[in-house]
Protein backbone atom coordinates (compact mmCIF):
# COMPACT_ATOMS: atom_id res chain seq x y z
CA UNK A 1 0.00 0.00 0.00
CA UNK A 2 2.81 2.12 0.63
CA UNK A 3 4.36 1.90 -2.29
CA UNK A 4 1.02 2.94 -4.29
CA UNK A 5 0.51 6.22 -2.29
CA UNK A 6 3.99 7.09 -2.73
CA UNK A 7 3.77 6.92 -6.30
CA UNK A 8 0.03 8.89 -6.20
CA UNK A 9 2.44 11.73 -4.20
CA UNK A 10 5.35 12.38 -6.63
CA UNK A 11 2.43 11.81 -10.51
CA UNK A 12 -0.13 13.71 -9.01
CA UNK A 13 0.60 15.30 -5.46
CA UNK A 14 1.33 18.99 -6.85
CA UNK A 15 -2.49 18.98 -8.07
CA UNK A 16 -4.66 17.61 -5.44
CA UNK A 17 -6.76 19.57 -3.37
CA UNK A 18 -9.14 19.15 -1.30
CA UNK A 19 -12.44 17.21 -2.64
CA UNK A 20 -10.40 15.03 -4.72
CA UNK A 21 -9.93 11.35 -4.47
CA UNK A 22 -7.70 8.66 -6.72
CA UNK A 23 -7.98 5.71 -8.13
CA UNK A 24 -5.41 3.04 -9.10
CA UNK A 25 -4.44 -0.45 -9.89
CA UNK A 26 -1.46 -0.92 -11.98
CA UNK A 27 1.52 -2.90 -10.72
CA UNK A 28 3.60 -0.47 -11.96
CA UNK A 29 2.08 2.35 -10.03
CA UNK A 30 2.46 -0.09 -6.83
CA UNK A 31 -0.62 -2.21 -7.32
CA UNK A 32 -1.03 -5.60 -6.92
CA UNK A 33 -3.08 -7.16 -9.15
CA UNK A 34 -6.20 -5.66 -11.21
CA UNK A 35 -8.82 -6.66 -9.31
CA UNK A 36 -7.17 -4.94 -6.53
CA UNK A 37 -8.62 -1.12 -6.64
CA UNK A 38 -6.88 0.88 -4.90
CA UNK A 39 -8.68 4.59 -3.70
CA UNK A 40 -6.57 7.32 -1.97
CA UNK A 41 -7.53 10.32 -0.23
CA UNK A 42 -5.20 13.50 0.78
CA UNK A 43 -5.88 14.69 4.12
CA UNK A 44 -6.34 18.70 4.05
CA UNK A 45 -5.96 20.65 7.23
CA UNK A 46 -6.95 24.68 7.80
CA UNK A 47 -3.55 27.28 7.41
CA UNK A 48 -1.52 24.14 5.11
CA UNK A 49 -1.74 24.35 1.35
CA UNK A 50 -0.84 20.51 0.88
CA UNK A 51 -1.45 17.37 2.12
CA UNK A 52 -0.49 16.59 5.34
CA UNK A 53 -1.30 13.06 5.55
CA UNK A 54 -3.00 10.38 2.68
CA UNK A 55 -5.66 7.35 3.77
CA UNK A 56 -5.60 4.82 1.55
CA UNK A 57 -7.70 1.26 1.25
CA UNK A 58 -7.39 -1.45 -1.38
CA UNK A 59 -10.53 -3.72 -2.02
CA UNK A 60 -10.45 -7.40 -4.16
CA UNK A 61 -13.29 -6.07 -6.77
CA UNK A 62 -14.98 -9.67 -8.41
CA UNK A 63 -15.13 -8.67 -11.99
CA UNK A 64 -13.32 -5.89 -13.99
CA UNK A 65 -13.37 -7.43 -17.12
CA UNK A 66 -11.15 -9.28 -18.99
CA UNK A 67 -11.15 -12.90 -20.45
CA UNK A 68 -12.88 -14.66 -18.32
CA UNK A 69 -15.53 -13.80 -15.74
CA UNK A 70 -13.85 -12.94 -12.02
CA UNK A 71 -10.88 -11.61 -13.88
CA UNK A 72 -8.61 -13.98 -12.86
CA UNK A 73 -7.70 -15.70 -15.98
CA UNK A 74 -5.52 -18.87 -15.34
CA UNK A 75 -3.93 -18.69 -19.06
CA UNK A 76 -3.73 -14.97 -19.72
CA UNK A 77 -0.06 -14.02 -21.15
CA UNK A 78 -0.37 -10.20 -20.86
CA UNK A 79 -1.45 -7.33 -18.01
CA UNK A 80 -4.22 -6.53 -20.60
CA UNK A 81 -5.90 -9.81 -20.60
CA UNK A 82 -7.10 -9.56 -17.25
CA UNK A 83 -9.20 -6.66 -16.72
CA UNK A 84 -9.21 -2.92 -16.53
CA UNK A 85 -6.49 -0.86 -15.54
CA UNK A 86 -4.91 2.81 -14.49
CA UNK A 87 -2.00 4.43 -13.00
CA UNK A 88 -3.80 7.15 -11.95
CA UNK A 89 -6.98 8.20 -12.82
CA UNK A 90 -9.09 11.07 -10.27
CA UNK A 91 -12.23 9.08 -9.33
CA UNK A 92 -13.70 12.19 -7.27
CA UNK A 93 -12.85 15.74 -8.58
CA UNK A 94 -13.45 18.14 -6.57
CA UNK A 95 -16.17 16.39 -4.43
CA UNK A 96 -17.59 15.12 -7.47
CA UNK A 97 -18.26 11.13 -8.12
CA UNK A 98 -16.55 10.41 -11.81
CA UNK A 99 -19.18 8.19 -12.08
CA UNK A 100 -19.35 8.61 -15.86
CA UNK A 101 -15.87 8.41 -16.33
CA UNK A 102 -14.93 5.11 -14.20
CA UNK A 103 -17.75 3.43 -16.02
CA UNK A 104 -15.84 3.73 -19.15
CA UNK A 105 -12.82 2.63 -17.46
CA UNK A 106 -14.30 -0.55 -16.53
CA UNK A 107 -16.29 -1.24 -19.39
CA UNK A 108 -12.90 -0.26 -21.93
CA UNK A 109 -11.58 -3.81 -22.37
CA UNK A 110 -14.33 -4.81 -23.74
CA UNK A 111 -13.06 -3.43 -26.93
CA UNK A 112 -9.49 -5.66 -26.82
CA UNK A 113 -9.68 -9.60 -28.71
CA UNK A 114 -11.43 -11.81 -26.38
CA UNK A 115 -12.14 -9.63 -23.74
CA UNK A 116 -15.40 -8.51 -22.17
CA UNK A 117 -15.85 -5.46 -19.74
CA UNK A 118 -16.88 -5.51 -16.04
CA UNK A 119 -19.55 -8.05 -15.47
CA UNK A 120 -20.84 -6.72 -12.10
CA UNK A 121 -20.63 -2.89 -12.92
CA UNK A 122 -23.18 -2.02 -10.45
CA UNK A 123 -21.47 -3.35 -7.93
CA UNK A 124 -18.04 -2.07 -8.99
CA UNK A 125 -19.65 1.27 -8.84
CA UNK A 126 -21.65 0.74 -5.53
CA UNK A 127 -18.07 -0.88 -4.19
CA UNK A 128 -16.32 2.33 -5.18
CA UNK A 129 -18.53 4.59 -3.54
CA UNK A 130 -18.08 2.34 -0.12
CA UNK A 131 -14.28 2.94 -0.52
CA UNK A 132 -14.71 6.60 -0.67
CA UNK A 133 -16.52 6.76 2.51
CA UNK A 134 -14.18 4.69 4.28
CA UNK A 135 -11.49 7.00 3.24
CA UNK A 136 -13.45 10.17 4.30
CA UNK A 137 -14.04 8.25 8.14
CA UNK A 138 -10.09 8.16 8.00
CA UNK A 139 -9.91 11.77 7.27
CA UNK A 140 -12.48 12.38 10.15
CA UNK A 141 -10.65 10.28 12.56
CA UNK A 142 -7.05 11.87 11.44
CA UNK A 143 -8.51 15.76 11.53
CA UNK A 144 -10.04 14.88 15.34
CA UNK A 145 -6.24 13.41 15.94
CA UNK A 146 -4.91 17.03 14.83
CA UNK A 147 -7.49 18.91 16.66
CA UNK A 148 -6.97 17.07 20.09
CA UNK A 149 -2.86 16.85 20.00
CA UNK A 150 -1.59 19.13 17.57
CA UNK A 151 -0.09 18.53 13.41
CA UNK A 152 3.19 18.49 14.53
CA UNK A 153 2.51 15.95 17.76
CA UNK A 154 0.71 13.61 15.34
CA UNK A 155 3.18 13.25 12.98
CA UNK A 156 6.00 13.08 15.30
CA UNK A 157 3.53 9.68 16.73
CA UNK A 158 3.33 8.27 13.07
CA UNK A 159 6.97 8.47 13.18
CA UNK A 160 7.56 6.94 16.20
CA UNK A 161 5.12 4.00 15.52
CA UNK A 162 7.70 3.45 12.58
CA UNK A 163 10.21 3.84 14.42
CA UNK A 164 9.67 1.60 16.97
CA UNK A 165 8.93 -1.23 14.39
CA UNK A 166 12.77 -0.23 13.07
CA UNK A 167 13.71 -1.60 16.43
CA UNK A 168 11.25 -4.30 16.81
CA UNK A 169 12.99 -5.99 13.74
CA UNK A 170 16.07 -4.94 14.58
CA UNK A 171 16.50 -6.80 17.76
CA UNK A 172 14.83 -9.94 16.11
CA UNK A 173 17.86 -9.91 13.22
CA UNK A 174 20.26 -9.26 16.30
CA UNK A 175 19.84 -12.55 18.33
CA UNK A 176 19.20 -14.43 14.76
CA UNK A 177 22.38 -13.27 13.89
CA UNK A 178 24.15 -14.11 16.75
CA UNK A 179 22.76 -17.49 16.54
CA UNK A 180 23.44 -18.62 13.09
CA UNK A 181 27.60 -17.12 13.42
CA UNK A 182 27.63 -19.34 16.48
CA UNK A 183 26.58 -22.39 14.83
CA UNK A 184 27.59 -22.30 11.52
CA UNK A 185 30.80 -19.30 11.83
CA UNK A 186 28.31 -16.95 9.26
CA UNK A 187 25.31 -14.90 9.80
CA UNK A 188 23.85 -16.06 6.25
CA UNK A 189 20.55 -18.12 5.59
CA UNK A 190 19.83 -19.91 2.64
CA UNK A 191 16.26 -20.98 1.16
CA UNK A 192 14.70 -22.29 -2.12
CA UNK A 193 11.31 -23.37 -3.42
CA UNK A 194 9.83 -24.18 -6.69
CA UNK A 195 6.56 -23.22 -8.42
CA UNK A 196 4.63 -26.17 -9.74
CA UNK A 197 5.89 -24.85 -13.12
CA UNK A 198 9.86 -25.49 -11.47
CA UNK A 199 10.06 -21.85 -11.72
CA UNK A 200 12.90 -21.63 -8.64
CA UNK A 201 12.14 -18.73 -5.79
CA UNK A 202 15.77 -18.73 -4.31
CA UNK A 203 16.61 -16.67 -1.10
CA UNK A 204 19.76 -15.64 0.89
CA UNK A 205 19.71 -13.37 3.80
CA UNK A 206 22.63 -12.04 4.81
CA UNK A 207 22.55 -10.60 8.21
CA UNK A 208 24.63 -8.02 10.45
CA UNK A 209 24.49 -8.75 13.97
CA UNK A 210 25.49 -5.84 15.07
CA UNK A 211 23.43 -3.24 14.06
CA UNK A 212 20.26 -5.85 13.66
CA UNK A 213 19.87 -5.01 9.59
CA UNK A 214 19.75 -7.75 6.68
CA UNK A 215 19.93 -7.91 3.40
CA UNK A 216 17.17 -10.22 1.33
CA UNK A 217 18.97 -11.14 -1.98
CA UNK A 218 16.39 -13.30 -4.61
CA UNK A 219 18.99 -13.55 -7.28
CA UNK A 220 18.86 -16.89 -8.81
CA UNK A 221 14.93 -16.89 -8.66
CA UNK A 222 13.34 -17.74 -12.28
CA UNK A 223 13.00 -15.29 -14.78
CA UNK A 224 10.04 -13.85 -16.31
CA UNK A 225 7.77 -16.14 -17.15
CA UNK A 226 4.57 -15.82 -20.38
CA UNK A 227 2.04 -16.24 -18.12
CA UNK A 228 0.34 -15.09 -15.08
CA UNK A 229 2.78 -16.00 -11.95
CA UNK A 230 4.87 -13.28 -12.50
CA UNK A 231 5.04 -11.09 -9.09
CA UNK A 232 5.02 -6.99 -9.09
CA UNK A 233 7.77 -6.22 -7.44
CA UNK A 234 6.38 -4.53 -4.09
CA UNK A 235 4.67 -7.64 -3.62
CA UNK A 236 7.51 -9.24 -3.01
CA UNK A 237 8.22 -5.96 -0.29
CA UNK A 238 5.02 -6.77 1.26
CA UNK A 239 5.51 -10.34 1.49
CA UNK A 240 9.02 -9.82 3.18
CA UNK A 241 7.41 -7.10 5.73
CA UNK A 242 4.38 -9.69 6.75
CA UNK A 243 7.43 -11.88 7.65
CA UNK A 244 9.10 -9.97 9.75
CA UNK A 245 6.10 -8.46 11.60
CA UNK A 246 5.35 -12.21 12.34
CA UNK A 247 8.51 -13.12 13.90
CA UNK A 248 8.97 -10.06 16.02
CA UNK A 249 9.16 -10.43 19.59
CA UNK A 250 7.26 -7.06 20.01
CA UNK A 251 3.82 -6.09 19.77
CA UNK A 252 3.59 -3.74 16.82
CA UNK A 253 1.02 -2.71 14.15
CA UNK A 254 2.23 -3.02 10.87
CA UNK A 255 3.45 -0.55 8.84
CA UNK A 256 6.67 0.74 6.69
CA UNK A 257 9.07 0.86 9.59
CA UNK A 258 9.55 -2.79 9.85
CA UNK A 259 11.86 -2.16 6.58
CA UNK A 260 14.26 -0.04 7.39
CA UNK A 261 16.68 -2.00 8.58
CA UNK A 262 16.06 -4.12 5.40
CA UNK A 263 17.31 -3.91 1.39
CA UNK A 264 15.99 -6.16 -0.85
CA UNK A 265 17.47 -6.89 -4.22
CA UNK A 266 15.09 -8.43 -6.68
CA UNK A 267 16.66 -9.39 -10.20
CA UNK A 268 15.05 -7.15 -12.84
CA UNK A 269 13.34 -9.13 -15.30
CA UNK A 270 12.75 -11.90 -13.15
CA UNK A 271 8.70 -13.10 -11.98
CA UNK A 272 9.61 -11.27 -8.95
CA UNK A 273 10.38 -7.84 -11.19
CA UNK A 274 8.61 -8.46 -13.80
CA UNK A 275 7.98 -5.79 -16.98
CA UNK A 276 4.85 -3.38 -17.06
CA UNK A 277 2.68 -5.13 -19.34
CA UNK A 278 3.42 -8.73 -18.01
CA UNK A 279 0.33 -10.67 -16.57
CA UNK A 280 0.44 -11.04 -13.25
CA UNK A 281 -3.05 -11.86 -11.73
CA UNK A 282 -1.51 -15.49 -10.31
CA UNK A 283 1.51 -14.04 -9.15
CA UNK A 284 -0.22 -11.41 -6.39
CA UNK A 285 -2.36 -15.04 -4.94
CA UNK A 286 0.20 -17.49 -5.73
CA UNK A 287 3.94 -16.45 -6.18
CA UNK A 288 3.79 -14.42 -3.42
CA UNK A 289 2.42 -17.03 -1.70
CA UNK A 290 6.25 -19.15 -2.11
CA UNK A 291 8.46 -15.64 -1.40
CA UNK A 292 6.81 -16.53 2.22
CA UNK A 293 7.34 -19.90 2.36
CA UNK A 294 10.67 -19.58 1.22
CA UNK A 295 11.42 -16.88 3.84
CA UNK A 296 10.26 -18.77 6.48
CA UNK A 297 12.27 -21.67 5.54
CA UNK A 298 15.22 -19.70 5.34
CA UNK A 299 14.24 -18.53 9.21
CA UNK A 300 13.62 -22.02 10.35
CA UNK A 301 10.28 -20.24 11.17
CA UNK A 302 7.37 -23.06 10.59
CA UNK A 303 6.83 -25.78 7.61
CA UNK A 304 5.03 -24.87 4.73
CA UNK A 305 1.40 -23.70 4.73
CA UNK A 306 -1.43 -24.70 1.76
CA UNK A 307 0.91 -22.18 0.01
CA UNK A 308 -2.32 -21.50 -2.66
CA UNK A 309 -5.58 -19.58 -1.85
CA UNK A 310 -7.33 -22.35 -4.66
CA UNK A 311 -8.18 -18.95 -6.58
CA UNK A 312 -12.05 -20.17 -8.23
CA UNK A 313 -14.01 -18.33 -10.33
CA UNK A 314 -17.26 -18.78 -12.30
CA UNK A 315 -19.57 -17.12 -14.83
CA UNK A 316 -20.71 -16.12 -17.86
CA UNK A 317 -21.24 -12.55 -19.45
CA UNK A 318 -23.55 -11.89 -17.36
CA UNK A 319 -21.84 -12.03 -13.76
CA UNK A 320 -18.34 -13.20 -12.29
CA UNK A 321 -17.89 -15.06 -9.01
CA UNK A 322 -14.73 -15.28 -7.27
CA UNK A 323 -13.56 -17.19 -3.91
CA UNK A 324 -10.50 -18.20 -2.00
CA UNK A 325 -10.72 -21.42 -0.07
CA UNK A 326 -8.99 -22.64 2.71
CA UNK A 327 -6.29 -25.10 3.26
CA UNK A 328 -3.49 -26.36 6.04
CA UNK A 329 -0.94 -24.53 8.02
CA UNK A 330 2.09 -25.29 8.91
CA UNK A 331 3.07 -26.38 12.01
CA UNK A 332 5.69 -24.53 13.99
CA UNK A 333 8.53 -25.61 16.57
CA UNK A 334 5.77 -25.71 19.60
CA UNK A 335 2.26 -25.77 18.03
CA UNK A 336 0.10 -27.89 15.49
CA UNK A 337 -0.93 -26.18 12.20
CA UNK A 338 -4.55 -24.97 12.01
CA UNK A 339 -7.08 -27.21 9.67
CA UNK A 340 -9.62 -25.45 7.34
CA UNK A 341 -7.57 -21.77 7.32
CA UNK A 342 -6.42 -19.47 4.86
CA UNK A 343 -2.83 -18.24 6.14
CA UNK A 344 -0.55 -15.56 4.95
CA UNK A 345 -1.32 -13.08 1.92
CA UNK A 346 -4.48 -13.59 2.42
CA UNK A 347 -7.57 -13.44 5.30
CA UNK A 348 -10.66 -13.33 3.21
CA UNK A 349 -13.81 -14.92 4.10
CA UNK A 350 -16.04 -17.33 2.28
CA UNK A 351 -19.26 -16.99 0.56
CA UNK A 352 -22.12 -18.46 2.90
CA UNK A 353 -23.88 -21.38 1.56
CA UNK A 354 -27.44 -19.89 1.89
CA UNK A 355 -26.35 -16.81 -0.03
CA UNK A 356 -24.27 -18.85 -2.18
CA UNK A 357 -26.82 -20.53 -3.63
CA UNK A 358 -29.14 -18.32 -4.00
CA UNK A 359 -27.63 -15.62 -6.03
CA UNK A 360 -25.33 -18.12 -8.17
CA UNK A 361 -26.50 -21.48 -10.22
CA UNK A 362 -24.73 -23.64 -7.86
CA UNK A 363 -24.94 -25.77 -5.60
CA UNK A 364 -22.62 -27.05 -2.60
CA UNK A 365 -22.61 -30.44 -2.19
CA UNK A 366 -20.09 -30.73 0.25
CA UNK A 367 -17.29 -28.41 2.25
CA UNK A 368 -15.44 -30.42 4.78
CA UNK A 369 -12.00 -31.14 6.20
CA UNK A 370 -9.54 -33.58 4.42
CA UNK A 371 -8.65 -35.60 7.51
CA UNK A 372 -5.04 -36.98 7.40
CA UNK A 373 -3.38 -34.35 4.89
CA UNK A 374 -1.16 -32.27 6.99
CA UNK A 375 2.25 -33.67 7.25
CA UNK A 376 2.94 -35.90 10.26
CA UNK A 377 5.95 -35.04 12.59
CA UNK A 378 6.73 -33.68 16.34
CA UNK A 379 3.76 -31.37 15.63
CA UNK A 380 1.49 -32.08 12.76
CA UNK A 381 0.82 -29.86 9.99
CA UNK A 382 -2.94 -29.00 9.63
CA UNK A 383 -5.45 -30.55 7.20
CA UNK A 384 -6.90 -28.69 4.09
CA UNK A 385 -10.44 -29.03 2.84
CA UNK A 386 -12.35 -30.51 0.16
CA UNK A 387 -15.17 -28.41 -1.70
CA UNK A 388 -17.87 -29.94 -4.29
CA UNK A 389 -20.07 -27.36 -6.28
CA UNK A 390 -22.50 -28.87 -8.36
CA UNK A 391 -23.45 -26.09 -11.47
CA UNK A 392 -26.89 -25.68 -12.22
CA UNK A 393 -26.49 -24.16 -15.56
CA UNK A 394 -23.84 -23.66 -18.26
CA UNK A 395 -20.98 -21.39 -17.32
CA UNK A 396 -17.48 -20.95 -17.52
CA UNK A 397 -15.24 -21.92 -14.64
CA UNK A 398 -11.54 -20.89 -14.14
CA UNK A 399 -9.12 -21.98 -11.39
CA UNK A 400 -5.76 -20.83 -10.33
CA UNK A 401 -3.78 -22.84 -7.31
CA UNK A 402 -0.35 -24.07 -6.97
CA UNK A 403 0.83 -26.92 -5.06
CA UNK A 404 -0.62 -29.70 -6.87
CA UNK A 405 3.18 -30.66 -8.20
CA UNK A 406 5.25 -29.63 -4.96
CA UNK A 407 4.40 -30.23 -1.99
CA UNK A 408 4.34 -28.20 1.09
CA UNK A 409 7.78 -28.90 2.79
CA UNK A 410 8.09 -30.02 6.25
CA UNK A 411 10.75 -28.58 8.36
CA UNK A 412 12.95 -30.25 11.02
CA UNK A 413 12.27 -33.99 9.59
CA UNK A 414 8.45 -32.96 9.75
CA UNK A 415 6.72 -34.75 6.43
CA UNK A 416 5.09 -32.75 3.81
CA UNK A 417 1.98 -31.84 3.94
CA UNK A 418 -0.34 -33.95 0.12
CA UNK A 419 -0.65 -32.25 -2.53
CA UNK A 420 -3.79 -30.38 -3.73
CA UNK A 421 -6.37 -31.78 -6.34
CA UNK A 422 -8.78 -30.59 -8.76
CA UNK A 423 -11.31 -32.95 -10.77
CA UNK A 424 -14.20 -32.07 -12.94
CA UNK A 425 -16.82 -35.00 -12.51
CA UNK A 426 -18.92 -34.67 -15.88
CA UNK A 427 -22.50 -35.12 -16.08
CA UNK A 428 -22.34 -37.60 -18.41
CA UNK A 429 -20.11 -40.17 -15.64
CA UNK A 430 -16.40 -38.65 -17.12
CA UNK A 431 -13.81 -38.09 -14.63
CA UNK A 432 -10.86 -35.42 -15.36
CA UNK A 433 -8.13 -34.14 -13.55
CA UNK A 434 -7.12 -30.58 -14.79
CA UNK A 435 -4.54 -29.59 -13.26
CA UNK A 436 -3.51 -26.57 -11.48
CA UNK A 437 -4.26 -24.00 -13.88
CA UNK A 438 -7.87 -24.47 -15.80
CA UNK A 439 -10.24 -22.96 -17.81
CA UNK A 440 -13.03 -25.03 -18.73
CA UNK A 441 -17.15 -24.96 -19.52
CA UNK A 442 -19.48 -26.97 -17.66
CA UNK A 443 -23.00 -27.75 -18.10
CA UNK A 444 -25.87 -28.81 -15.73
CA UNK A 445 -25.05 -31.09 -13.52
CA UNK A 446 -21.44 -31.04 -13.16
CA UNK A 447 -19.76 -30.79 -9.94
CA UNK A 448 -16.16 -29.72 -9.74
CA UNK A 449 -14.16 -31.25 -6.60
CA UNK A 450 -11.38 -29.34 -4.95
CA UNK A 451 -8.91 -30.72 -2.34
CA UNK A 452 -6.98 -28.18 -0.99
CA UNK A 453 -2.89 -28.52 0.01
CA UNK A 454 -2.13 -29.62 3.68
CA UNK A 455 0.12 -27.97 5.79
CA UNK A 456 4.00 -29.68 6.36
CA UNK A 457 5.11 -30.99 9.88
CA UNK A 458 7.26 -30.06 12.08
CA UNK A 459 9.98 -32.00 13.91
CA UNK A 460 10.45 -36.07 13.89
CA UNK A 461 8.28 -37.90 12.26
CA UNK A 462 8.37 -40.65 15.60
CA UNK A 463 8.15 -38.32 18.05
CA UNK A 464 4.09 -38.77 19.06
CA UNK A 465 4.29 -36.20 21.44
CA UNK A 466 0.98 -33.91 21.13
CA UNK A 467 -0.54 -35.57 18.39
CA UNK A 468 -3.81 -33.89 17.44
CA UNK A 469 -6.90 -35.81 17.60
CA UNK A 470 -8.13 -35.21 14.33
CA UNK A 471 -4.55 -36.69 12.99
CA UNK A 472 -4.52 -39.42 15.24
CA UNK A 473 -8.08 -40.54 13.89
CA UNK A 474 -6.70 -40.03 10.69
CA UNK A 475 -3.38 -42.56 11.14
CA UNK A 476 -6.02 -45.17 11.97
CA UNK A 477 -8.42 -45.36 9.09
């Protein structure tokens, strides 16, 4: 988020003023992925001519057009495939809803080879509008900051909040440091994964000791790739500051200041620097999804979660649906990994069943855990789900997911954690297994079964020491 209002300050910062509100969602502007809308407010204050503070929010919008509906294409090659997009573009002017102008926005790739517009404008629209008012409670909460303390006390707060994340993270690289030189003569980690395509994520943190700062080196990770798994590169930044904020020994809120005792060098042209136009709508829920596996391999930190949100969409031209589902966690040096959960980049909710079916043709035939697929060891890793939809009417379903080549990794001697599945089961009595990456029709009657990754153990396999139930009932069927 940072990286997106910092680039809204130096484009467009000289002309904002007050009543004016942005919109972007370009990687290259410090987006994420399309879908992703960024809206960003400046924060006016009586006797100052500029901004003295922004409020931001970014909100996962189901459909902005693009090839298929939810505008996450699994087999789209360039950023234009999947959906509308802008650098910059002001979506209030001067207290004025663009509503006239965003529309064409979101309907404009509807005019590029097989590509359709926003499917659920209304509720891109209505969605837009929400995000406006959120940012104007932030500017109410902000301005009753500065009225009660002072500008110049409330910024010298936002600074110390940073600041005190600086030192949060520093003293966590400090006794890491310490540790590794002792055991090993070097304060260096080491860590690689691979993408189910064998695209290699390769890490090497090189750490100073004494002043508690690091340096996070992905050379070596895979280059560019023609499809969608390609990462934007502050991504990767946000993935390394989640990270750290986890393995602090403080309690901090997140923000910036847990990376300034950090530099990160990234390849250029690699998936994790990828050029402007690549596609990139799998590497935002995916990719980034390894860069914190691998880092928490390098850290010894916990095995390998689901490492996939199971990215599923479904439509037609009419609508888009779009939903993450859950899988295992990892388990750690002292605790079991969590069944049924999304973990890292992600935290979203699903779709009730009640509302799921009636709004969509669908129908969920079942949603339950996967008994016995987290990875067995000291501590087990936790079990990921399985999810039946049974279509109701001819549509289009996509999928994007990952570990259904690699597994997650156990750490310690832990065991992996199985693989992921997905299998179309035809009306007709046809079985097939698609893959990770899929874009297929289905009729009536179809129901598409997902298994979801577990999560790898942790520790020696033999050790039965605090065995879960749930695994233990699993060893004996």
């Amino acid at each position: 988020m940072q990286y997106s209002v910092q680039w809204q300050m130096h484009s467009s910062g000289q002309d904002l003023k007050k009543g004016d509100v942005l919109l972007s969602n370009h990687p290259a502007a410090g987006g994420s992925h399309l879908p992703d809308l960024t809206v960003i407010t400046p924060v006016f204050y009586p006797g100052y001519d500029r901004p003295v503070f922004f409020v931001a929010n970014r909100g996962h919008h189901a459909d902005i057009g693009g090839k298929t509906p939810g505008s996450m294409p699994p087999d789209s090659k360039y950023l234009w495939e999947e959906g509308m997009y802008v650098k910059s573009f002001k979506l209030v002017n001067d207290g004025i809803f663009q509503e006239e102008e965003v529309t064409k926005l979101l309907m404009a790739p509807g005019k590029l080879p097989g590509c359709s517009g926003s499917r659920n404008l209304h509720n891109n629209i209505s969605d837009l509008r929400a995000q406006v008012a959120a940012n104007q409670k932030g500017i109410s909460l902000v301005t009753e900051l500065i009225n009660s303390y002072g500008l110049e006390t409330v910024q010298a707060y936002m600074g110390h909040i940073q600041e005190n994340a600086e030192v949060a993270v520093q003293d966590l690289l400090k006794i890491i440091g310490t540790k590794i030189q002792a055991e090993t003569g070097e304060a260096v980690l080491w860590a690689e994964d691979k993408l189910d395509d064998g695209s290699p994520i390769v890490l090497k943190v090189t750490i100073n000791k004494e002043n508690g700062s690091a340096l996070f080196d992905f050379s070596g990770s895979g280059d560019q790739v023609p499809f969608n798994l390609n990462t934007p590169r502050h991504v990767t930044y946000s993935a390394v500051l989640y990270c750290l904020r986890c393995m602090v020994g403080h309690d901090i809120p997140l923000n910036q200041g847990c990376l300034k005792p950090i530099q990160i060098k990234i390849p250029p042209g690699s998936l994790l620097d990828p050029s402007d136009d690549a596609a990139v709508i799998g590497g935002n829920v995916l990719t980034c999804q390894r860069v914190v596996d691998v880092i928490f391999k390098a850290f010894s930190t916990c095995a390998a979660s689901q490492g996939c949100m199971n990215n599923t969409t479904f439509g037609d031209d009419s609508f888009g649906y779009y939903e993450t589902v859950a899988g295992g966690a990892g388990a750690g040096p002292t605790w079991h990994g969590r069944s049924g959960i999304h973990t890292h980049m992600t935290n979203t909710r699903i779709t009730d069943p009640e509302i799921l079916e009636r709004r969509y043709p669908v129908v969920l035939k079942q949603f339950s855990l996967n008994r016995g697929t987290g990875g067995r060891g000291s501590f087990f890793g936790g079990d990921g789900v399985i999810r039946e939809l049974k279509f109701r009417r001819s549509l289009i379903l996509c999928l994007l997911t990952e570990r259904r080549v690699y597994s997650p990794y156990g750490l310690n001697g832990g065991e992996p954690g199985r693989k992921g599945r997905n299998i179309i089961y035809r009306h007709n009595g046809s079985e097939e297994n698609l893959g990770g990456k899929f874009k297929t029709p289905v009729s009536a009657g179809d129901i598409f079964h997902l298994e979801t990754p577990g999560g790898g153990g942790y520790g020696n396999v033999n050790d039965d020491v605090g065995i879960p139930s749930s695994a233990k009932r699993a060893r004996t069927l």
